[in-house]
Structures are given as C-alpha cells and as structure tokens.
C-alpha atoms as a PDB file:
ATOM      1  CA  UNK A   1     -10.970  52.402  61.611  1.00  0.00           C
ATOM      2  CA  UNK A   2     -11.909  52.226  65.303  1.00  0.00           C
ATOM      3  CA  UNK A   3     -13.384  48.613  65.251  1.00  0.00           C
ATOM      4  CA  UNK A   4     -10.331  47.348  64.053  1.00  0.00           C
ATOM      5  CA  UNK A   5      -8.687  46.187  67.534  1.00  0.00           C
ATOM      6  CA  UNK A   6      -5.038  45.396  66.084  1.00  0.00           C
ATOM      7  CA  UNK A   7      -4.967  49.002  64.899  1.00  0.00           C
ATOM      8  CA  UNK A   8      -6.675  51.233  67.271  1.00  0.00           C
ATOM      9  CA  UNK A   9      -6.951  49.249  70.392  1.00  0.00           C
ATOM     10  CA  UNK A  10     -10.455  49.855  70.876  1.00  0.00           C
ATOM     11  CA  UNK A  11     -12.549  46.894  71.720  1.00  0.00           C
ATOM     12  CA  UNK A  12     -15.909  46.570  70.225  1.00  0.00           C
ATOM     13  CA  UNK A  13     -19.546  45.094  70.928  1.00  0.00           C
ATOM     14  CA  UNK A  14     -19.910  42.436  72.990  1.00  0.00           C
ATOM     15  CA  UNK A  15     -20.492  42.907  77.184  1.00  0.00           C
ATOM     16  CA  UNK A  16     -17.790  40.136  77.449  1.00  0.00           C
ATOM     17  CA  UNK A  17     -15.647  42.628  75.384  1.00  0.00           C
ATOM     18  CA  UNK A  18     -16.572  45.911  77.588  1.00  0.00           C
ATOM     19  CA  UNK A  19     -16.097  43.328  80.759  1.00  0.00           C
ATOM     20  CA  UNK A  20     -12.310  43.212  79.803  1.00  0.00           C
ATOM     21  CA  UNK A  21     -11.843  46.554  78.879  1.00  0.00           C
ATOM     22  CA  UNK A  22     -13.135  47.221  82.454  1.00  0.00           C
ATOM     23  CA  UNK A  23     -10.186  45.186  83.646  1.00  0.00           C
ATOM     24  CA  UNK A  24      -7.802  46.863  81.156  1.00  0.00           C
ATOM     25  CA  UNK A  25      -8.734  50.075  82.866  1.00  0.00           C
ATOM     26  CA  UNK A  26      -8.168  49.031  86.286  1.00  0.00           C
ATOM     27  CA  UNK A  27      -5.025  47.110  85.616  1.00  0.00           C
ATOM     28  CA  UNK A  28      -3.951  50.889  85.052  1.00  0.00           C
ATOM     29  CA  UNK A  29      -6.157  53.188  86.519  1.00  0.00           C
ATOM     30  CA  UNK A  30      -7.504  54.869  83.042  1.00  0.00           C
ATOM     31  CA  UNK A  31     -10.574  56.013  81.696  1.00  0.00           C
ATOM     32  CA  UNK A  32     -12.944  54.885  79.780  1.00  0.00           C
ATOM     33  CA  UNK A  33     -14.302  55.914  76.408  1.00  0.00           C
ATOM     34  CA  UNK A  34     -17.099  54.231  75.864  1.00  0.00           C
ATOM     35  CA  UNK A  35     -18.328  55.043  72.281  1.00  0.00           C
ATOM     36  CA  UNK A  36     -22.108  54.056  71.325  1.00  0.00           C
ATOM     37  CA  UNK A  37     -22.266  53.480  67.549  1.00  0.00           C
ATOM     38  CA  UNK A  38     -25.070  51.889  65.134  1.00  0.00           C
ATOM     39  CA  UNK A  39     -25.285  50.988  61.576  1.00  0.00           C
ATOM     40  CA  UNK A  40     -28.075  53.058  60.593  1.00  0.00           C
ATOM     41  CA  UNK A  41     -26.092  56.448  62.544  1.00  0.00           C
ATOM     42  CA  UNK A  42     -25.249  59.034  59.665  1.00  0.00           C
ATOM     43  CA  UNK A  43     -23.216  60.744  62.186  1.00  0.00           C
ATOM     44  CA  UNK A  44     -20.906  57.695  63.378  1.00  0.00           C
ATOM     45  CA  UNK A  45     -19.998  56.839  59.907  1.00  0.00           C
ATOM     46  CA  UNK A  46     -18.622  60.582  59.660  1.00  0.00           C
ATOM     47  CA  UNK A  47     -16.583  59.255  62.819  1.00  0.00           C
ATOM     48  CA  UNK A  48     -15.621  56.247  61.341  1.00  0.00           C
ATOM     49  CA  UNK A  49     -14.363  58.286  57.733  1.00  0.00           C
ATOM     50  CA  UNK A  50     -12.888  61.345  59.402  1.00  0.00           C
ATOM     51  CA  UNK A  51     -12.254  61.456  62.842  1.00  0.00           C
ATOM     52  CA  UNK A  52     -11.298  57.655  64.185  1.00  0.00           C
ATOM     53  CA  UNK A  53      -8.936  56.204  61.416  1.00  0.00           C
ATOM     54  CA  UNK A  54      -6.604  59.803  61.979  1.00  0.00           C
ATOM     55  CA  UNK A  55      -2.922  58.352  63.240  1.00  0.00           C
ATOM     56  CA  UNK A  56      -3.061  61.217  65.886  1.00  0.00           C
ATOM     57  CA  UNK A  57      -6.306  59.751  67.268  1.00  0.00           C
ATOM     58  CA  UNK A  58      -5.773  56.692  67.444  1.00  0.00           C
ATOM     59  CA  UNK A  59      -2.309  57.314  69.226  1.00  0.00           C
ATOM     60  CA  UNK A  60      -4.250  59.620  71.885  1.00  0.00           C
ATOM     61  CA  UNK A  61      -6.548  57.185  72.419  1.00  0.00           C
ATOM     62  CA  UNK A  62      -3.945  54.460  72.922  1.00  0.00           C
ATOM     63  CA  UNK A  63      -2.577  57.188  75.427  1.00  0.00           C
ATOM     64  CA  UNK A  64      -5.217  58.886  77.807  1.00  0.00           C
ATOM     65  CA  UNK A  65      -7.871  55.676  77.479  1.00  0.00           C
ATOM     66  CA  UNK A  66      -9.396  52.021  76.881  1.00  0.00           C
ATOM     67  CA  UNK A  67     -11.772  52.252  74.535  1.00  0.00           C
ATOM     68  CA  UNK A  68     -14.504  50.303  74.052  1.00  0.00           C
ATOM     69  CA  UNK A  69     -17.197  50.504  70.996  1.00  0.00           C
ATOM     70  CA  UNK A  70     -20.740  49.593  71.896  1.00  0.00           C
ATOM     71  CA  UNK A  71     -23.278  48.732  69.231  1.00  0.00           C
ATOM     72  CA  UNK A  72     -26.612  50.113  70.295  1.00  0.00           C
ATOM     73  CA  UNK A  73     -28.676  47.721  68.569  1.00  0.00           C
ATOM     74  CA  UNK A  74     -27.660  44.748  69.895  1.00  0.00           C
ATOM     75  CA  UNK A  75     -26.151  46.029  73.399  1.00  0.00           C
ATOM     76  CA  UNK A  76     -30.023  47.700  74.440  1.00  0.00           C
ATOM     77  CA  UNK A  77     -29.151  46.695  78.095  1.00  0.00           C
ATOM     78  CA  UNK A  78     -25.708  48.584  77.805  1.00  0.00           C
ATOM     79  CA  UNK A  79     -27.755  51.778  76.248  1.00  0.00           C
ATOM     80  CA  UNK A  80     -30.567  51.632  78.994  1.00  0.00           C
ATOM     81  CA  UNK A  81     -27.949  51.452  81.693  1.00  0.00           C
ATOM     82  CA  UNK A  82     -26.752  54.395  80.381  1.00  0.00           C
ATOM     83  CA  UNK A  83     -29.753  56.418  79.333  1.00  0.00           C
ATOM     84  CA  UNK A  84     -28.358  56.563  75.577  1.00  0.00           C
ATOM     85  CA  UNK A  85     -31.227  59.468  74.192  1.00  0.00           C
ATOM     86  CA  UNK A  86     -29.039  59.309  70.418  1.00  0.00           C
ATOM     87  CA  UNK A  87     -26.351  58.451  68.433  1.00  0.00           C
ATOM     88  CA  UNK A  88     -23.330  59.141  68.445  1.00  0.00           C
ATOM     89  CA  UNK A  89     -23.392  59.019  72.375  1.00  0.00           C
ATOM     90  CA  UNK A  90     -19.381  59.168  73.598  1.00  0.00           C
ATOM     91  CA  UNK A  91     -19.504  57.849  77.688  1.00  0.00           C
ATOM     92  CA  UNK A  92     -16.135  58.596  79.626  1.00  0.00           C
ATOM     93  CA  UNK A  93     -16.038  56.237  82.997  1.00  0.00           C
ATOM     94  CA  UNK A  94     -14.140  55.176  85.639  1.00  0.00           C
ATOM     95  CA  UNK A  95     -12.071  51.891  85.428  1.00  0.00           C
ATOM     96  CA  UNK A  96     -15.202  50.457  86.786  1.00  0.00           C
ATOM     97  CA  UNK A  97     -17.664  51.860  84.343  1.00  0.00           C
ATOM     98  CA  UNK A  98     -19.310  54.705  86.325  1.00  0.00           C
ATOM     99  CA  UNK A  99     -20.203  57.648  84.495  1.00  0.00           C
ATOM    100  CA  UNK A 100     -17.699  60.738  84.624  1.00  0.00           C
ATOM    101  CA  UNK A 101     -18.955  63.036  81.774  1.00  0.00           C
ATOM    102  CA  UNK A 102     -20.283  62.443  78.216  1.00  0.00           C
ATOM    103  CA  UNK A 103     -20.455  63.713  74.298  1.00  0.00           C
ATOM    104  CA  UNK A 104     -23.623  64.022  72.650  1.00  0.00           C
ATOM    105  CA  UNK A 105     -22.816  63.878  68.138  1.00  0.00           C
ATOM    106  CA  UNK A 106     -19.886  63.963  66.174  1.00  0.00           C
ATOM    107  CA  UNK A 107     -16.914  65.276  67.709  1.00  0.00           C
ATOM    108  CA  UNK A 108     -13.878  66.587  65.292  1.00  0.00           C
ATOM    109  CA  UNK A 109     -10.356  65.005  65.499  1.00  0.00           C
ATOM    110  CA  UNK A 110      -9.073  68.304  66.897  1.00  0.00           C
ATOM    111  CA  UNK A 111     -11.608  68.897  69.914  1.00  0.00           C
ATOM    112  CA  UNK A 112     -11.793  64.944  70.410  1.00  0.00           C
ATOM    113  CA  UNK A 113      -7.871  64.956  70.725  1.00  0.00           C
ATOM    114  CA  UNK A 114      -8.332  67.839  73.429  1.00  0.00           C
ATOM    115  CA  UNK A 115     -10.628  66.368  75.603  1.00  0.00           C
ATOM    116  CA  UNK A 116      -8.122  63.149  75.546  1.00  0.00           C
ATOM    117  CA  UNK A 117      -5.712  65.211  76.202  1.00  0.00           C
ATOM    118  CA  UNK A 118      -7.441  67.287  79.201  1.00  0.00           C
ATOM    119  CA  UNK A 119      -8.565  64.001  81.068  1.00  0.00           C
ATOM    120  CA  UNK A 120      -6.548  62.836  84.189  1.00  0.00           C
ATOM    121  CA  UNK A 121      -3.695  60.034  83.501  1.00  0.00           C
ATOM    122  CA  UNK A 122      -4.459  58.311  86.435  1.00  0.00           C
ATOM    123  CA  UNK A 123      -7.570  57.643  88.466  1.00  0.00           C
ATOM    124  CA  UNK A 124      -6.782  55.535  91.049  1.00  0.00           C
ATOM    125  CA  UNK A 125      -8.244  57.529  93.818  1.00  0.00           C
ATOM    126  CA  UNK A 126     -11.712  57.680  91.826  1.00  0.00           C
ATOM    127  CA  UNK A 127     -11.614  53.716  91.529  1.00  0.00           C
ATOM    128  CA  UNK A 128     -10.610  53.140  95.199  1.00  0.00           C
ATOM    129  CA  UNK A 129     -13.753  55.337  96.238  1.00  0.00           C
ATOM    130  CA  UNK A 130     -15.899  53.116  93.299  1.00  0.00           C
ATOM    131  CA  UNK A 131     -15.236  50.613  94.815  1.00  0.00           C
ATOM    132  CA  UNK A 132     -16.048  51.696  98.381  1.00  0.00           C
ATOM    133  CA  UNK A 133     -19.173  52.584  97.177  1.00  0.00           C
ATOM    134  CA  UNK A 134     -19.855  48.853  95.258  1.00  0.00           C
ATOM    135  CA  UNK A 135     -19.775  48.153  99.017  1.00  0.00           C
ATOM    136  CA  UNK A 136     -22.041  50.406 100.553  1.00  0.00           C
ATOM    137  CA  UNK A 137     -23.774  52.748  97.881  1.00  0.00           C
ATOM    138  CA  UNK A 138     -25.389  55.217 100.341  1.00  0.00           C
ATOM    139  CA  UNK A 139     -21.848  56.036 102.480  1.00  0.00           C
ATOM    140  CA  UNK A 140     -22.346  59.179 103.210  1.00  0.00           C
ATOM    141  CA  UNK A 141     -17.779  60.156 104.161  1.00  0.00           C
ATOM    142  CA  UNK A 142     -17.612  58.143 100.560  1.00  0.00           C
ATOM    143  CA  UNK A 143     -19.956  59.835  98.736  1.00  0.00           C
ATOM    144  CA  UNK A 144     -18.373  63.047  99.699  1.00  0.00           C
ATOM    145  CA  UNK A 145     -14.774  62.330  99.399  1.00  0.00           C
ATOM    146  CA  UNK A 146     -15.785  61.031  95.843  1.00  0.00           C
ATOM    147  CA  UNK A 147     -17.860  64.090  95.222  1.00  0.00           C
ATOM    148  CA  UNK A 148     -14.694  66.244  96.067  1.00  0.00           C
ATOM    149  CA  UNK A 149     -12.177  64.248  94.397  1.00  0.00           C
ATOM    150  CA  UNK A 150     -14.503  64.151  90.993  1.00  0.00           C
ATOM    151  CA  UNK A 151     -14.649  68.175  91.693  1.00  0.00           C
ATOM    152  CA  UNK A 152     -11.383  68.243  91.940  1.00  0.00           C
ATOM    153  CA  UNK A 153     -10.338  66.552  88.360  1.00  0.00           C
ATOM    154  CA  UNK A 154     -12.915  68.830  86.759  1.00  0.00           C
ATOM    155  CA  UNK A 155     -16.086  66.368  86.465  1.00  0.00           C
ATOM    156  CA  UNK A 156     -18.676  68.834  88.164  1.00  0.00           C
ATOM    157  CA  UNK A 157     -21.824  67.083  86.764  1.00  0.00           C
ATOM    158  CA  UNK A 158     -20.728  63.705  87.960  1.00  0.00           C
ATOM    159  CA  UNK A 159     -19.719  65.524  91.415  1.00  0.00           C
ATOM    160  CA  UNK A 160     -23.316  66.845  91.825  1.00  0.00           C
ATOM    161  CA  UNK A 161     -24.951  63.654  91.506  1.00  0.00           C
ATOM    162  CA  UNK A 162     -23.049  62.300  94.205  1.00  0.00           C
ATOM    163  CA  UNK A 163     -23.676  65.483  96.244  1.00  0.00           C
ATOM    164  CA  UNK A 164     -27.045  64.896  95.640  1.00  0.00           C
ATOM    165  CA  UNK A 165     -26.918  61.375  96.485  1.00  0.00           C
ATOM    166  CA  UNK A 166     -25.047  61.824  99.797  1.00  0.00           C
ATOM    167  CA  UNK A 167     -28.238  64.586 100.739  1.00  0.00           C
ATOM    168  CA  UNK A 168     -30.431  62.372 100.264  1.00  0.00           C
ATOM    169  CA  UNK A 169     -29.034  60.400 103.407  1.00  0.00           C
ATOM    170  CA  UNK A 170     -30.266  60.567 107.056  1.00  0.00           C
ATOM    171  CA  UNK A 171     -26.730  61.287 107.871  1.00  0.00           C
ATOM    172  CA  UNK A 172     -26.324  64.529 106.232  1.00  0.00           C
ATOM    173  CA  UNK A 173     -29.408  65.451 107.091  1.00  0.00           C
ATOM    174  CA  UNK A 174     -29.024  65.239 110.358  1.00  0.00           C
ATOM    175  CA  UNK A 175     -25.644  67.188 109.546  1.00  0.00           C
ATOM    176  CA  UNK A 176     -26.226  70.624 109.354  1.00  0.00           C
ATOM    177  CA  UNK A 177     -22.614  71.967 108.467  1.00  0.00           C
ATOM    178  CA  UNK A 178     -22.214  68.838 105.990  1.00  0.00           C
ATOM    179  CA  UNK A 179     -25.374  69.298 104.062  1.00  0.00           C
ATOM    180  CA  UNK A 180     -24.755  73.145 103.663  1.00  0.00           C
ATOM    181  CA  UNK A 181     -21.141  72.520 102.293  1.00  0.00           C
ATOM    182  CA  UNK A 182     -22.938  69.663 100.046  1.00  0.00           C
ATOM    183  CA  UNK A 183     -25.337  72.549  98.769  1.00  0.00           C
ATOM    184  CA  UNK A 184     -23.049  74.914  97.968  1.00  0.00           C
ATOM    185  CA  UNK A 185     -20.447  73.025  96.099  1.00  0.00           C
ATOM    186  CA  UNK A 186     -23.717  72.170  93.864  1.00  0.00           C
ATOM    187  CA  UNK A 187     -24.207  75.712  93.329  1.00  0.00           C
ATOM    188  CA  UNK A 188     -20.891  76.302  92.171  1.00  0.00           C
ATOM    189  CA  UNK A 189     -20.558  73.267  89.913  1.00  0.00           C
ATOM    190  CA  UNK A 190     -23.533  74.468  88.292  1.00  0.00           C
ATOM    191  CA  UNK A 191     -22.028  77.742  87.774  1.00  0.00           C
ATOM    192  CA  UNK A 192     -18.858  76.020  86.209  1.00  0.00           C
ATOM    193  CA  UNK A 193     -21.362  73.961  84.106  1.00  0.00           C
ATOM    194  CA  UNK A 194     -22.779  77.896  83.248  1.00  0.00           C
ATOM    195  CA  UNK A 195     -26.327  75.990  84.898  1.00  0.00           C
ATOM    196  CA  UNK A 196     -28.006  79.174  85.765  1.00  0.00           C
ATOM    197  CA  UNK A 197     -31.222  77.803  86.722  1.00  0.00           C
ATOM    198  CA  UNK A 198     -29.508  74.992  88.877  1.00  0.00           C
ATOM    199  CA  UNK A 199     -26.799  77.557  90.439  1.00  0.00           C
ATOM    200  CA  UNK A 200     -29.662  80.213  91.400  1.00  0.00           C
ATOM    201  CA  UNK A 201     -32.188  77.149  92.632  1.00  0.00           C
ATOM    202  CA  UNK A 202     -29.363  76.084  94.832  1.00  0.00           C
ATOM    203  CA  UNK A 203     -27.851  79.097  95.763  1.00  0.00           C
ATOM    204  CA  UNK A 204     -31.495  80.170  97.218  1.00  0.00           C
ATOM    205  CA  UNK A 205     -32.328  76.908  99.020  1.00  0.00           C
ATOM    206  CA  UNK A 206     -28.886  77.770 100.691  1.00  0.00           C
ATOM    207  CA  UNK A 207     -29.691  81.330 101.832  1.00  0.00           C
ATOM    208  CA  UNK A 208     -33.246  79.867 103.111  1.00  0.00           C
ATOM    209  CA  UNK A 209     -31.705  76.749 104.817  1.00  0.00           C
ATOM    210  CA  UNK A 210     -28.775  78.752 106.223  1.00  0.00           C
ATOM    211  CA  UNK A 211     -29.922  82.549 106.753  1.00  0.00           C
ATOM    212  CA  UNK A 212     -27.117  83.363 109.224  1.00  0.00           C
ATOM    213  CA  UNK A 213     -24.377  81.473 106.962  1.00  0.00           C
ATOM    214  CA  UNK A 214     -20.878  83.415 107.134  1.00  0.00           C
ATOM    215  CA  UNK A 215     -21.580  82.433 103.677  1.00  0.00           C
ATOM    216  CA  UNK A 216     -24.396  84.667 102.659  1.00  0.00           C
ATOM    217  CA  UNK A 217     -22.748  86.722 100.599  1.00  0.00           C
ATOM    218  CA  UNK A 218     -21.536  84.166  98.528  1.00  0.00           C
ATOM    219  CA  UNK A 219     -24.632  82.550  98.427  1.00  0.00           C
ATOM    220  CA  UNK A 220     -26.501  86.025  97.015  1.00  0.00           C
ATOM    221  CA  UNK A 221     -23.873  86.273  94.350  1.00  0.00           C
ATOM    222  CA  UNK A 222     -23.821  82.977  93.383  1.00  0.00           C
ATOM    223  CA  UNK A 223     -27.668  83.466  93.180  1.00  0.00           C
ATOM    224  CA  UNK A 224     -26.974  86.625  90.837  1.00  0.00           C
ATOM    225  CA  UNK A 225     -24.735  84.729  88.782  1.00  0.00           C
ATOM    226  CA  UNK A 226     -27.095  82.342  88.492  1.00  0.00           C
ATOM    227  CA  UNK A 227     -29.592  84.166  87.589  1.00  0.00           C
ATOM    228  CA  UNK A 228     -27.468  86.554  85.123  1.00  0.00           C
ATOM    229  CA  UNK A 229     -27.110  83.112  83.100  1.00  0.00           C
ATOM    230  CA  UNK A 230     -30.503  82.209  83.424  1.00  0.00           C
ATOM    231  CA  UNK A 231     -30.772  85.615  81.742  1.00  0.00           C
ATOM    232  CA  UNK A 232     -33.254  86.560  84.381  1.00  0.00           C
ATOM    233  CA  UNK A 233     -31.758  89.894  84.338  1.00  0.00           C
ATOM    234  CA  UNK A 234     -34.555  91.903  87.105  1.00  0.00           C
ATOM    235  CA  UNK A 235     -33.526  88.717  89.755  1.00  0.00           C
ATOM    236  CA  UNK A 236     -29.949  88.968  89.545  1.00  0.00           C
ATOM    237  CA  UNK A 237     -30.028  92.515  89.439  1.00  0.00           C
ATOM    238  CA  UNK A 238     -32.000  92.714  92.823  1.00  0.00           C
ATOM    239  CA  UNK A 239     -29.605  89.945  94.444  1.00  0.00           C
ATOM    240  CA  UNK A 240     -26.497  91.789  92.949  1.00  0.00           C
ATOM    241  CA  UNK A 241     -27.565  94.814  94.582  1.00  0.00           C
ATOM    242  CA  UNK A 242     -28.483  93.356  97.963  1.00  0.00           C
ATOM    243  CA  UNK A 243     -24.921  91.815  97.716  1.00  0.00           C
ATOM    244  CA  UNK A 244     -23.893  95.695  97.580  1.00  0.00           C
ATOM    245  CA  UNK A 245     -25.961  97.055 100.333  1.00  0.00           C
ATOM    246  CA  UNK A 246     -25.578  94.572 102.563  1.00  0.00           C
ATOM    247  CA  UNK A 247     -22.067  93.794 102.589  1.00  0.00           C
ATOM    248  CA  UNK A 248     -21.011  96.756 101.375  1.00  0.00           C
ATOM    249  CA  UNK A 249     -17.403  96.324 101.717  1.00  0.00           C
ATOM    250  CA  UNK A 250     -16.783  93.252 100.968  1.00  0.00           C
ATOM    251  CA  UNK A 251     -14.658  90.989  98.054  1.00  0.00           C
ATOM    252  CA  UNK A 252     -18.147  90.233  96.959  1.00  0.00           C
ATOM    253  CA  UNK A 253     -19.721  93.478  96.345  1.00  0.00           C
ATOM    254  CA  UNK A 254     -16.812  94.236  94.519  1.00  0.00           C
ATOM    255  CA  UNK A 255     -17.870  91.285  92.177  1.00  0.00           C
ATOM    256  CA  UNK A 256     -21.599  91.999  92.428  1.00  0.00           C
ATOM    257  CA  UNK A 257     -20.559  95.736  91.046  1.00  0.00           C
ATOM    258  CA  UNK A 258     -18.364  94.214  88.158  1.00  0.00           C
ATOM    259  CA  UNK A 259     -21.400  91.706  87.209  1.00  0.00           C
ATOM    260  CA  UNK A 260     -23.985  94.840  87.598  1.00  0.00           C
ATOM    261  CA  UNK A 261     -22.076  96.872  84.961  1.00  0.00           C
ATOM    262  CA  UNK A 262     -22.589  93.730  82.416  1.00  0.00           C
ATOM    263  CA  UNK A 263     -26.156  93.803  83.110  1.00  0.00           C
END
C-alpha cells in the first residue's frame, strides 16, 4: 500500500520524514501530496484497499509528485498548521510546503489519477517566489507576481489568499490601480471556484471603490454572475439588466442577455 516506501515512494509520518520530502520536491521542482491519514479513519482504509495499492496510482504518483503520508494522531502540530477539520484530508504544496489546493474524503483511483495528471510538472517559478516571500512575507511585487503565477497554473483559491494578503499592505493601499486589479482578479477566481457570494461581494466593493472604472461593466456582470450562483435570482437580474441599459452595446450586454434568458 501507500506506506510502503520501497513500493510507492511515498514517505510516511515523521516531520523528519516530510522535512526530506520537502527537499525531494525542490531538488525537482514538484508538488506535494501531502496525505493526512489515521488509524481509526473508515475512509483512509478504503484508500489504503482500493485506491493507493492500484499499479496506475502508484506510477502517477511516482510521476506528477512526492508524497508524503502524515499520521494525524501523532503529527497534531502538522494538522494544526494546516487546519486539518477531517480525515481523509489530501494537501497539495509547493516544494516548500505552502498550500496550493486540497481534497476533503476519499477520492477514487480514476479522479485521483486526474488531478495527478492535471497538476503542473514543474514549479519552479512558484518555489522561487516561496522563497522570496520566506524573506519578506508582506512583499507586496511578490505577493502579486505569486498571486498571478498561482492564477495562472489554475490554483485560484491559493491565488486569492495572496491577493488578499498583498491588500492588506500599506503599499497597495496606497495603490489605487494595483488594489483594483487585486480586487478584481478575486472576483473572478471566485467565479472559477463557482463562489457566488465571494464573486458578487467582490465584484460590488469594486464598483463602489472604483465607480468610474473602464471596468464597470465587467464588474456589474461579474456581480450578476455572482449573484446568479448565489441563486439570488431578483439581484442578478437587476445587475444583468443595468449591464443592458447601460452599456447597451457592448460584449457584455451581450453576455448579461445570454445569462438573463437562464434566469
């Protein structure tokens, strides 16, 4: 199974053990897996039956990631780090360790193989910025560029924290054009994440911060959207049709017409 190193390659327990599969990562510029596991978890033994000891697994793993298996019991510093709520918990992280997206239960061979499959080979640009930012946590130009490049390689929740991070600096604050790009790549990260709430709670602060954007449009649909997930359907139908008769002929009426005809 997966705790057998000699066959799968994934490490297991002990912080020594996830301190070296750090370096393994780096040596390469991989991803993590970092999969939180317990005795007394129904669910992981499923993963340990039916899902880990499959050949095609274990060579994806051995592909795409270092692994590393953390028992929950005895590695409680490892699963406060990380917030762990419940078991099985499956982390994915930068060479260093820094959260890029996660799993919450048991995840079949087929769909785990997938996401293996679907993560980037190589993350070397994401570890150079890391480690920027083990330097100077509150860089505003690194906290950006590793917002972007986390955007970029499809990790939106990861890229709105450090958007989030980056706003809360004096810096972008004092940086108007800055801090309304940082907002609206939140907003559309939450729509990729289908966040409605988020996305139309963003996409409003944006239209109030900025009211004479060259944006606005996009910030009203994006606000419909957002509120057309949210199933809010009165909101988005007012935005939507403010999108219309305001800017009636633009690319984003068009959408705002195609979303109203869903509603």
């Amino acid at each position: 199974g997966i705790r057998d190193v000699a066959v799968t390659g994934v490490q297991t327990c002990a912080l020594p053990i996830f301190e070296k599969a750090s370096e393994a990562a780096l040596k390469e510029n991989k991803i993590m897996m970092v999969d939180f596991w317990a005795d007394w978890c129904a669910a992981c033994k499923v993963m340990d039956e039916d899902v880990y000891p499959d050949a095609e697994v274990i060579k994806t793993i051995n592909e795409n990631v270092v692994g590393v298996r953390i028992h929950f019991d005895l590695q409680q510093d490892l699963a406060r780090k990380y917030g762990i709520p419940a078991l099985p918990f499956m982390l994915f992280t930068d060479s260093y360790g820094n959260k890029l997206f996660y799993h919450r239960g048991v995840l079949e061979k087929e769909n785990l193989i997938m996401v293996l499959k679907a993560l980037p080979k190589n993350v070397a640009e994401i570890n150079r910025l890391a480690r920027g930012l083990q330097e100077d946590k509150n860089h505003v130009d690194t906290l950006l560029a590793m917002r972007s490049e986390l955007r970029k390689t499809g990790f939106y929740e990861s890229s709105s924290e450090y958007y989030t991070r980056a706003l809360k600096q004096d810096a972008l604050k004092k940086d108007a054009s800055k801090r309304e790009t940082a907002m609206f790549e939140i907003g559309k990260n939450a729509l990729q994440l289908q966040n409605g709430k988020l996305a139309a709670e963003t996409f409003e602060k944006c239209l109030k911060e900025f009211p004479k954007s060259a944006n606005r449009s996009t910030y009203m649909l994006g606000a419909g959207q957002g509120y057309a997930l949210d199933e809010k359907k009165d909101k988005a139908k007012k935005t939507l049709n403010s999108v219309v008769s305001e800017f009636p002929q633009s690319e984003n009426a068009g959408k705002a017409q195609e979303l109203l005809k869903q509603l």
